[in-house]
C-alpha atoms as a PDB file:
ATOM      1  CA  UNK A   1       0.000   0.000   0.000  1.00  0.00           C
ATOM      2  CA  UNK A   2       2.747   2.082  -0.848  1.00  0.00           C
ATOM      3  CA  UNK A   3       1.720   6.037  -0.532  1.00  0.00           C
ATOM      4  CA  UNK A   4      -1.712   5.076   0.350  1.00  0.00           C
ATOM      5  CA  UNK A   5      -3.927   4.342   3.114  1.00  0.00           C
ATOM      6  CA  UNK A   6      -4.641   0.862   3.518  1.00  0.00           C
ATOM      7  CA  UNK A   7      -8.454  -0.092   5.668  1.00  0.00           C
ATOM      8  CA  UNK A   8     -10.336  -2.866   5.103  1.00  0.00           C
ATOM      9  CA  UNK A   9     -12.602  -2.499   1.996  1.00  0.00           C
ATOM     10  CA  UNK A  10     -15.580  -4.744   1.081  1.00  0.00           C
ATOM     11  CA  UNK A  11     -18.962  -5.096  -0.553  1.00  0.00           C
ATOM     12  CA  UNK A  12     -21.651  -7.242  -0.287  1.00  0.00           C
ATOM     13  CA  UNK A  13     -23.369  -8.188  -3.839  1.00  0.00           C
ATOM     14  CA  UNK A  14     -27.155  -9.854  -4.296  1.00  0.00           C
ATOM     15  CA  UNK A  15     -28.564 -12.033  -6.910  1.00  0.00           C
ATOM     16  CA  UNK A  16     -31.771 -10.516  -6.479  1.00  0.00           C
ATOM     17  CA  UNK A  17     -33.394  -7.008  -5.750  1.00  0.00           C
ATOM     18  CA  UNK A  18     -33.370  -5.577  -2.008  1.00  0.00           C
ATOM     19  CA  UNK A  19     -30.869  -8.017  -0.872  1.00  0.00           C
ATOM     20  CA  UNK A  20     -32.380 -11.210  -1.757  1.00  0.00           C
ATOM     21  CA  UNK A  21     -30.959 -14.461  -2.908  1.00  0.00           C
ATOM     22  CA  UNK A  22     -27.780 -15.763  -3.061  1.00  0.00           C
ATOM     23  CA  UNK A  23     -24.613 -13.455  -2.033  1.00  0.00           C
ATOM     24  CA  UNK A  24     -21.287 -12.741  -2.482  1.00  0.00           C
ATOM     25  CA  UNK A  25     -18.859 -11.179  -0.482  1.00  0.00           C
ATOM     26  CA  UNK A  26     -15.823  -9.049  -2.349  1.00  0.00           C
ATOM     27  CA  UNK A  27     -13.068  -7.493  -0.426  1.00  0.00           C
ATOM     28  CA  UNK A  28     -10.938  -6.344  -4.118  1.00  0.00           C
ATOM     29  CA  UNK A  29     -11.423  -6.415  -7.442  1.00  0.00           C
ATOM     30  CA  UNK A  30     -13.964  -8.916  -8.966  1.00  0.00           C
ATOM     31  CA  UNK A  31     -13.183  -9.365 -13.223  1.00  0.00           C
ATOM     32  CA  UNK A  32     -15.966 -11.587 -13.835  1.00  0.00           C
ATOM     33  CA  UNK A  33     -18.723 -12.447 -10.966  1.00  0.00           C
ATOM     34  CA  UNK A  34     -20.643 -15.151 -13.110  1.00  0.00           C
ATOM     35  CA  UNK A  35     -18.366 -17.934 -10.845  1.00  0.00           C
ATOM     36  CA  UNK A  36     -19.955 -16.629  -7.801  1.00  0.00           C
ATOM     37  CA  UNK A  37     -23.360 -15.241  -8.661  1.00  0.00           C
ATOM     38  CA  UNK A  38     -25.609 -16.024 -12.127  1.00  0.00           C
ATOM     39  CA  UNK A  39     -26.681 -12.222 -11.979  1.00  0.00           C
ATOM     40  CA  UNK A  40     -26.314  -8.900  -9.230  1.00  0.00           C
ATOM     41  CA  UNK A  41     -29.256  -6.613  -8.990  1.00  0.00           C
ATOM     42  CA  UNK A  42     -28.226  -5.377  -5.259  1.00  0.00           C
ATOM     43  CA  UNK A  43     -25.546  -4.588  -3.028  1.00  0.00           C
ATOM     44  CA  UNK A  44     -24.211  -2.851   0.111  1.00  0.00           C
ATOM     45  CA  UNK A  45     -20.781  -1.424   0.409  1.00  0.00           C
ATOM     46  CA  UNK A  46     -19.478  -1.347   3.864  1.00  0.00           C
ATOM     47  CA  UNK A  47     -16.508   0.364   3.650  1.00  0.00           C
ATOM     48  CA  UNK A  48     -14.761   2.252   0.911  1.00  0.00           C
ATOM     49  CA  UNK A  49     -15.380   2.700  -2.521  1.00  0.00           C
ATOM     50  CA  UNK A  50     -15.732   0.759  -5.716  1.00  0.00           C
ATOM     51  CA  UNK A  51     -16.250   1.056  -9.282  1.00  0.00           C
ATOM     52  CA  UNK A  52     -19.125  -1.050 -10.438  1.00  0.00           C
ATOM     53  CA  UNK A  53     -19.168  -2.459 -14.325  1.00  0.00           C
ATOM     54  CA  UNK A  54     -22.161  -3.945 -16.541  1.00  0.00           C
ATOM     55  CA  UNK A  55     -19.436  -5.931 -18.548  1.00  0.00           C
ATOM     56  CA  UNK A  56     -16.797  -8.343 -17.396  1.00  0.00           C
ATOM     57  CA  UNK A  57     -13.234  -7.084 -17.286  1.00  0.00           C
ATOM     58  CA  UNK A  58     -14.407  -3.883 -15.895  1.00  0.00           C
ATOM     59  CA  UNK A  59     -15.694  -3.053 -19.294  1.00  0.00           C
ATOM     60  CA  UNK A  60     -18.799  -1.574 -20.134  1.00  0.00           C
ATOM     61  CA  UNK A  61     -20.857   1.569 -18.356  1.00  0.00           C
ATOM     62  CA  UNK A  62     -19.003   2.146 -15.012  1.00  0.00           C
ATOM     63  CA  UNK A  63     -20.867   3.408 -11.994  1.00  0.00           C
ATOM     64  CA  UNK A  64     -19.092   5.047  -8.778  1.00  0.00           C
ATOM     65  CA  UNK A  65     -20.330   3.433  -5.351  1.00  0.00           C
ATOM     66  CA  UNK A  66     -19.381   4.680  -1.999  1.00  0.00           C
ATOM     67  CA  UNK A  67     -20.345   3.546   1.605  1.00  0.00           C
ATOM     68  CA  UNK A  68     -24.396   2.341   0.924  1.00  0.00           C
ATOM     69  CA  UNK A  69     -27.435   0.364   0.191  1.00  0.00           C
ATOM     70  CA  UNK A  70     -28.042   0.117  -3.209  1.00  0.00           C
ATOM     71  CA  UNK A  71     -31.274  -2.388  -2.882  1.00  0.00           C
ATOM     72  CA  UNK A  72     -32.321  -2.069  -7.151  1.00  0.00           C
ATOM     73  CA  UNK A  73     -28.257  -1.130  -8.879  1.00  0.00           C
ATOM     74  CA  UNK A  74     -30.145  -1.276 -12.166  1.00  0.00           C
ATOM     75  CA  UNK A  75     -33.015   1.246 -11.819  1.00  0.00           C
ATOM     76  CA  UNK A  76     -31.217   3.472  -8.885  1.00  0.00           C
ATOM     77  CA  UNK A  77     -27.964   4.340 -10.993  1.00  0.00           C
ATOM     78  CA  UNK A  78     -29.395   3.937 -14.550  1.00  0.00           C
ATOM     79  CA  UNK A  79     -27.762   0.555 -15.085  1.00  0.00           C
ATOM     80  CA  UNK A  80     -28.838  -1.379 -18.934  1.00  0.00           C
ATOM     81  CA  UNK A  81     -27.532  -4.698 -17.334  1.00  0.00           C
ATOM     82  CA  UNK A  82     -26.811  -5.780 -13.822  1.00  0.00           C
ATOM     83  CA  UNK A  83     -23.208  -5.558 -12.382  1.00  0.00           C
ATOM     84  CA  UNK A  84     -20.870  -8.086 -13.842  1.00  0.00           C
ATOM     85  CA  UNK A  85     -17.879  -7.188 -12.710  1.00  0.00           C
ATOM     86  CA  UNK A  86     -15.783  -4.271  -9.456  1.00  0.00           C
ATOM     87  CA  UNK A  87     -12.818  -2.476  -9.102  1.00  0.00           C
ATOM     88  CA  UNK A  88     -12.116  -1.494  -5.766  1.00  0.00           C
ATOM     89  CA  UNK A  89     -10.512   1.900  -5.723  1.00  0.00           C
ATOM     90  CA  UNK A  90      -7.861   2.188  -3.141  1.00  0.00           C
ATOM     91  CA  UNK A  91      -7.703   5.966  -0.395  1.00  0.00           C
ATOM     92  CA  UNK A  92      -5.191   7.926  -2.024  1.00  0.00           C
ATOM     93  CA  UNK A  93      -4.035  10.954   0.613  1.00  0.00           C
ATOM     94  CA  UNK A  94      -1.558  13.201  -0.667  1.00  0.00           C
ATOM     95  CA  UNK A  95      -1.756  15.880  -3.448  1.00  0.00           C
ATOM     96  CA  UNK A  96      -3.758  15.030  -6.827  1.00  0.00           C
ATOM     97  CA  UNK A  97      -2.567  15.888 -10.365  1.00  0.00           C
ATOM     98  CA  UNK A  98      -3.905  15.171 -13.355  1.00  0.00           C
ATOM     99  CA  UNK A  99      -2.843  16.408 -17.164  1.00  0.00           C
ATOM    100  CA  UNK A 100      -5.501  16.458 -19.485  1.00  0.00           C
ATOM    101  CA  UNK A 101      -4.746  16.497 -23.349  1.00  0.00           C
ATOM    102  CA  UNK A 102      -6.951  17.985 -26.310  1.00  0.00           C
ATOM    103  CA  UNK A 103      -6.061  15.382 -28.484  1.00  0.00           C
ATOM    104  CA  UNK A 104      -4.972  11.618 -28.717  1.00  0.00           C
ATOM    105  CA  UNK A 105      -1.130  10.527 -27.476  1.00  0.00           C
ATOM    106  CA  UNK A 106      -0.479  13.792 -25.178  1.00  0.00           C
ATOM    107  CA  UNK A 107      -0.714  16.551 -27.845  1.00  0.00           C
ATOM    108  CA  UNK A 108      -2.885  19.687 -28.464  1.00  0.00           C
ATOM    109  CA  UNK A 109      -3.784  21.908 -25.743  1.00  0.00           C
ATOM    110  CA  UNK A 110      -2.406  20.795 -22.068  1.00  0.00           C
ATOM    111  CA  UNK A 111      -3.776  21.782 -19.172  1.00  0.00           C
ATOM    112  CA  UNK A 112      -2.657  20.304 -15.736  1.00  0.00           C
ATOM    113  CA  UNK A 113      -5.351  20.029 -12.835  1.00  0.00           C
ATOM    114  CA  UNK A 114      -5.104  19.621  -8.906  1.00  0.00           C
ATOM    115  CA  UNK A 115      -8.513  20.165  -8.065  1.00  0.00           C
ATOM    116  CA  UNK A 116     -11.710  19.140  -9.259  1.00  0.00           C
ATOM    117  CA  UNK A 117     -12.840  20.938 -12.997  1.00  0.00           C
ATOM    118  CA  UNK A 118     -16.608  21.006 -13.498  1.00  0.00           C
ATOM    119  CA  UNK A 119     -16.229  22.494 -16.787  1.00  0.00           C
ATOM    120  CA  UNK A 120     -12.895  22.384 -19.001  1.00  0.00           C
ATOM    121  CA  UNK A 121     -14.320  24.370 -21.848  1.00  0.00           C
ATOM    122  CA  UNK A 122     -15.253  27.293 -19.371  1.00  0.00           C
ATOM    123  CA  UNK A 123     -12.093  27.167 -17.431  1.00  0.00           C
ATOM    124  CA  UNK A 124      -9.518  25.705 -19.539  1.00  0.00           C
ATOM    125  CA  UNK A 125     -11.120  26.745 -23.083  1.00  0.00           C
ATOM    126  CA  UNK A 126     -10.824  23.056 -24.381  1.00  0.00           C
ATOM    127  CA  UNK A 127     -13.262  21.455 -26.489  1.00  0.00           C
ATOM    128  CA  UNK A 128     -12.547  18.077 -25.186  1.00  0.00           C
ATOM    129  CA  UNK A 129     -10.282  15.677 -23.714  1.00  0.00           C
ATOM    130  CA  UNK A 130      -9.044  12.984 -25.663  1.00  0.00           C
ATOM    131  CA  UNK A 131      -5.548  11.857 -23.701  1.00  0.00           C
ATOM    132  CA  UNK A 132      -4.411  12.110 -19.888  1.00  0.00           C
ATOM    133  CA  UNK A 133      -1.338  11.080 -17.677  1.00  0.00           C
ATOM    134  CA  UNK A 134      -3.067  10.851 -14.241  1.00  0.00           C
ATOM    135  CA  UNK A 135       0.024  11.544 -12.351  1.00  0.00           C
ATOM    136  CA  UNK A 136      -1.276  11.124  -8.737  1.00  0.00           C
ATOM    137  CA  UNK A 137      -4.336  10.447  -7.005  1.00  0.00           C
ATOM    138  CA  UNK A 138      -7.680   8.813  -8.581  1.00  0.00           C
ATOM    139  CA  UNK A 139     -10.267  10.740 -10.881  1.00  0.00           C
ATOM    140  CA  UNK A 140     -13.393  10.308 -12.110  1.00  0.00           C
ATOM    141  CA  UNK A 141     -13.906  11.486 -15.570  1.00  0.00           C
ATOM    142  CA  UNK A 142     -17.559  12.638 -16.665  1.00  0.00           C
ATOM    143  CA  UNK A 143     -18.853  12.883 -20.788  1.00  0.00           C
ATOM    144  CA  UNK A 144     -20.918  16.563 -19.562  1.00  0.00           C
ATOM    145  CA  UNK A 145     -20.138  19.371 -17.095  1.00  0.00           C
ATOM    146  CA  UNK A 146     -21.005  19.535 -14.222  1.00  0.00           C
ATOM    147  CA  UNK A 147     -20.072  15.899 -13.006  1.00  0.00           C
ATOM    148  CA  UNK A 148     -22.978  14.565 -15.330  1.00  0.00           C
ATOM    149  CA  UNK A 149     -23.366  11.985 -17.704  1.00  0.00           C
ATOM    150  CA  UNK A 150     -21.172   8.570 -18.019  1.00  0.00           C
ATOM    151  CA  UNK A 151     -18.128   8.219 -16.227  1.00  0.00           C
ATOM    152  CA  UNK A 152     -14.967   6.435 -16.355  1.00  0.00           C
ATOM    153  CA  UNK A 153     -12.566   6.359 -13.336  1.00  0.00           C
ATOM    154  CA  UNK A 154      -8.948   6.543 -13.588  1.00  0.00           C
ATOM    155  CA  UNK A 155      -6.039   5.294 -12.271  1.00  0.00           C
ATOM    156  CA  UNK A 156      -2.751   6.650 -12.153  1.00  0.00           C
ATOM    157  CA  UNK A 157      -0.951   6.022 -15.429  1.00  0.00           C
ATOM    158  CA  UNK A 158      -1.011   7.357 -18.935  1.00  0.00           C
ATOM    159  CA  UNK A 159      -3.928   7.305 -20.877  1.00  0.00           C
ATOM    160  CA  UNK A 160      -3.216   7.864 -24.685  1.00  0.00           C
ATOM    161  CA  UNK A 161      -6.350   7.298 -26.217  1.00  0.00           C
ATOM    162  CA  UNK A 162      -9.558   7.371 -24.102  1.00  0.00           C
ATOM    163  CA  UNK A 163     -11.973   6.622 -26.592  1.00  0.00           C
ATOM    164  CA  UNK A 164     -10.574   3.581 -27.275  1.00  0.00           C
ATOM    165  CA  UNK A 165     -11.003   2.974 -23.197  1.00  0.00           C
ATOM    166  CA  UNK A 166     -14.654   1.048 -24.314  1.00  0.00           C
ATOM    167  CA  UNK A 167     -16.335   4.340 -25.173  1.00  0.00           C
ATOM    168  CA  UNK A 168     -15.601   5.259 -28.479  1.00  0.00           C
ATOM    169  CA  UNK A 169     -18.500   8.223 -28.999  1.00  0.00           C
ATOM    170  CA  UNK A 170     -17.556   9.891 -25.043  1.00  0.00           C
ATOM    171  CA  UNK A 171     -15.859  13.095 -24.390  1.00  0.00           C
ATOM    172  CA  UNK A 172     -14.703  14.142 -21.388  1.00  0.00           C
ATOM    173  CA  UNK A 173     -16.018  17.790 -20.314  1.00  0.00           C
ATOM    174  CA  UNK A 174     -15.243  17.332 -16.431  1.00  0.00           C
ATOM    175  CA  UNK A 175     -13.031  15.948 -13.813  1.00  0.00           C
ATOM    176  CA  UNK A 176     -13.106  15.473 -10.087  1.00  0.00           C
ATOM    177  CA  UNK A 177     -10.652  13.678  -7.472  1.00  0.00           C
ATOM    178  CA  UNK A 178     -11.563  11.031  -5.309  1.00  0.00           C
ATOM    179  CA  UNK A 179     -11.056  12.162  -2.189  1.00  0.00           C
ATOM    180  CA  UNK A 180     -11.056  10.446   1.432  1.00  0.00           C
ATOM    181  CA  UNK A 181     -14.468  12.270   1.658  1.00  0.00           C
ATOM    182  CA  UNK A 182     -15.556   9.544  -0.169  1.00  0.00           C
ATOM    183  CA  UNK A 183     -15.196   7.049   2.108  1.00  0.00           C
END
């Protein structure tokens, strides 16, 4: 857990609605929950936060879950399918940076960010984001302003091409950190 702070992280996940039917009981990240359940249309997450996915492989619509009940995933958050697969995203304390591109492999317009950006055409006067190097902390990356729309969370690493990241139609308009208020 270098740089971070490690705590005990885990979520509950439900075959059924409202907590019903069999369950499963995830304390990282879950690729591919068909071996444990044959469907997940609930959960609770006890402590921390995860990333939920309607695909395997953590691909697919992703949908940010902290500390909760979620008794219906699919009608509460939106979801086409149920969850499939979770990424558990680890407290990050420390300072957060994240360089946002205009264009594909780290060219056009840069603009570097340590705070939450609800709007990078208003602030930043960039159409879109279409590359990033997430140099510390994690992010959450919306399609609209204003934290709206689909998201996609993001790790630290380089990110040359986002729309080939399972999304090929989404640009990115806004950015916010995930903080330990979060949790």
């Amino acid at each position: 857990c270098k740089g971070k702070i490690c705590i005990y992280l885990n979520v509950i996940f439900y075959e059924d609605k409202n907590f019903q039917g069999r369950s499963y009981e995830c304390m990282g990240d879950c690729p591919d929950m068909s071996s444990y359940l044959s469907r997940c249309h609930s959960c609770r997450v006890e402590r921390g936060c995860f990333m939920m996915y309607d695909h395997t492989n953590f691909m697919g619509n992703q949908y940010f879950m902290r500390r909760g009940e979620y008794s219906d995933s699919m009608s509460m958050m939106g979801m086409s399918n149920c969850i499939r697969s979770c990424r558990m995203i680890p407290m990050h304390r420390g300072s957060y940076r994240l360089r946002i591109y205009e264009r594909e492999n780290m060219s056009g317009q840069m603009t570097e960010l340590m705070d939450d950006c609800d709007n990078i055409m208003d602030r930043h006067r960039m159409s879109s984001c279409m590359s990033c190097n997430v140099m510390e902390g994690n992010w959450l990356m919306y399609e609209q302003p204003h934290y709206r729309g689909r998201m996609m969370y993001m790790r630290p690493g380089e990110y040359r091409n986002l729309s080939n990241m399972g999304h090929s139609s989404m640009r990115f308009m806004s950015m916010k950190r995930i903080t330990d208020s979060c949790y």
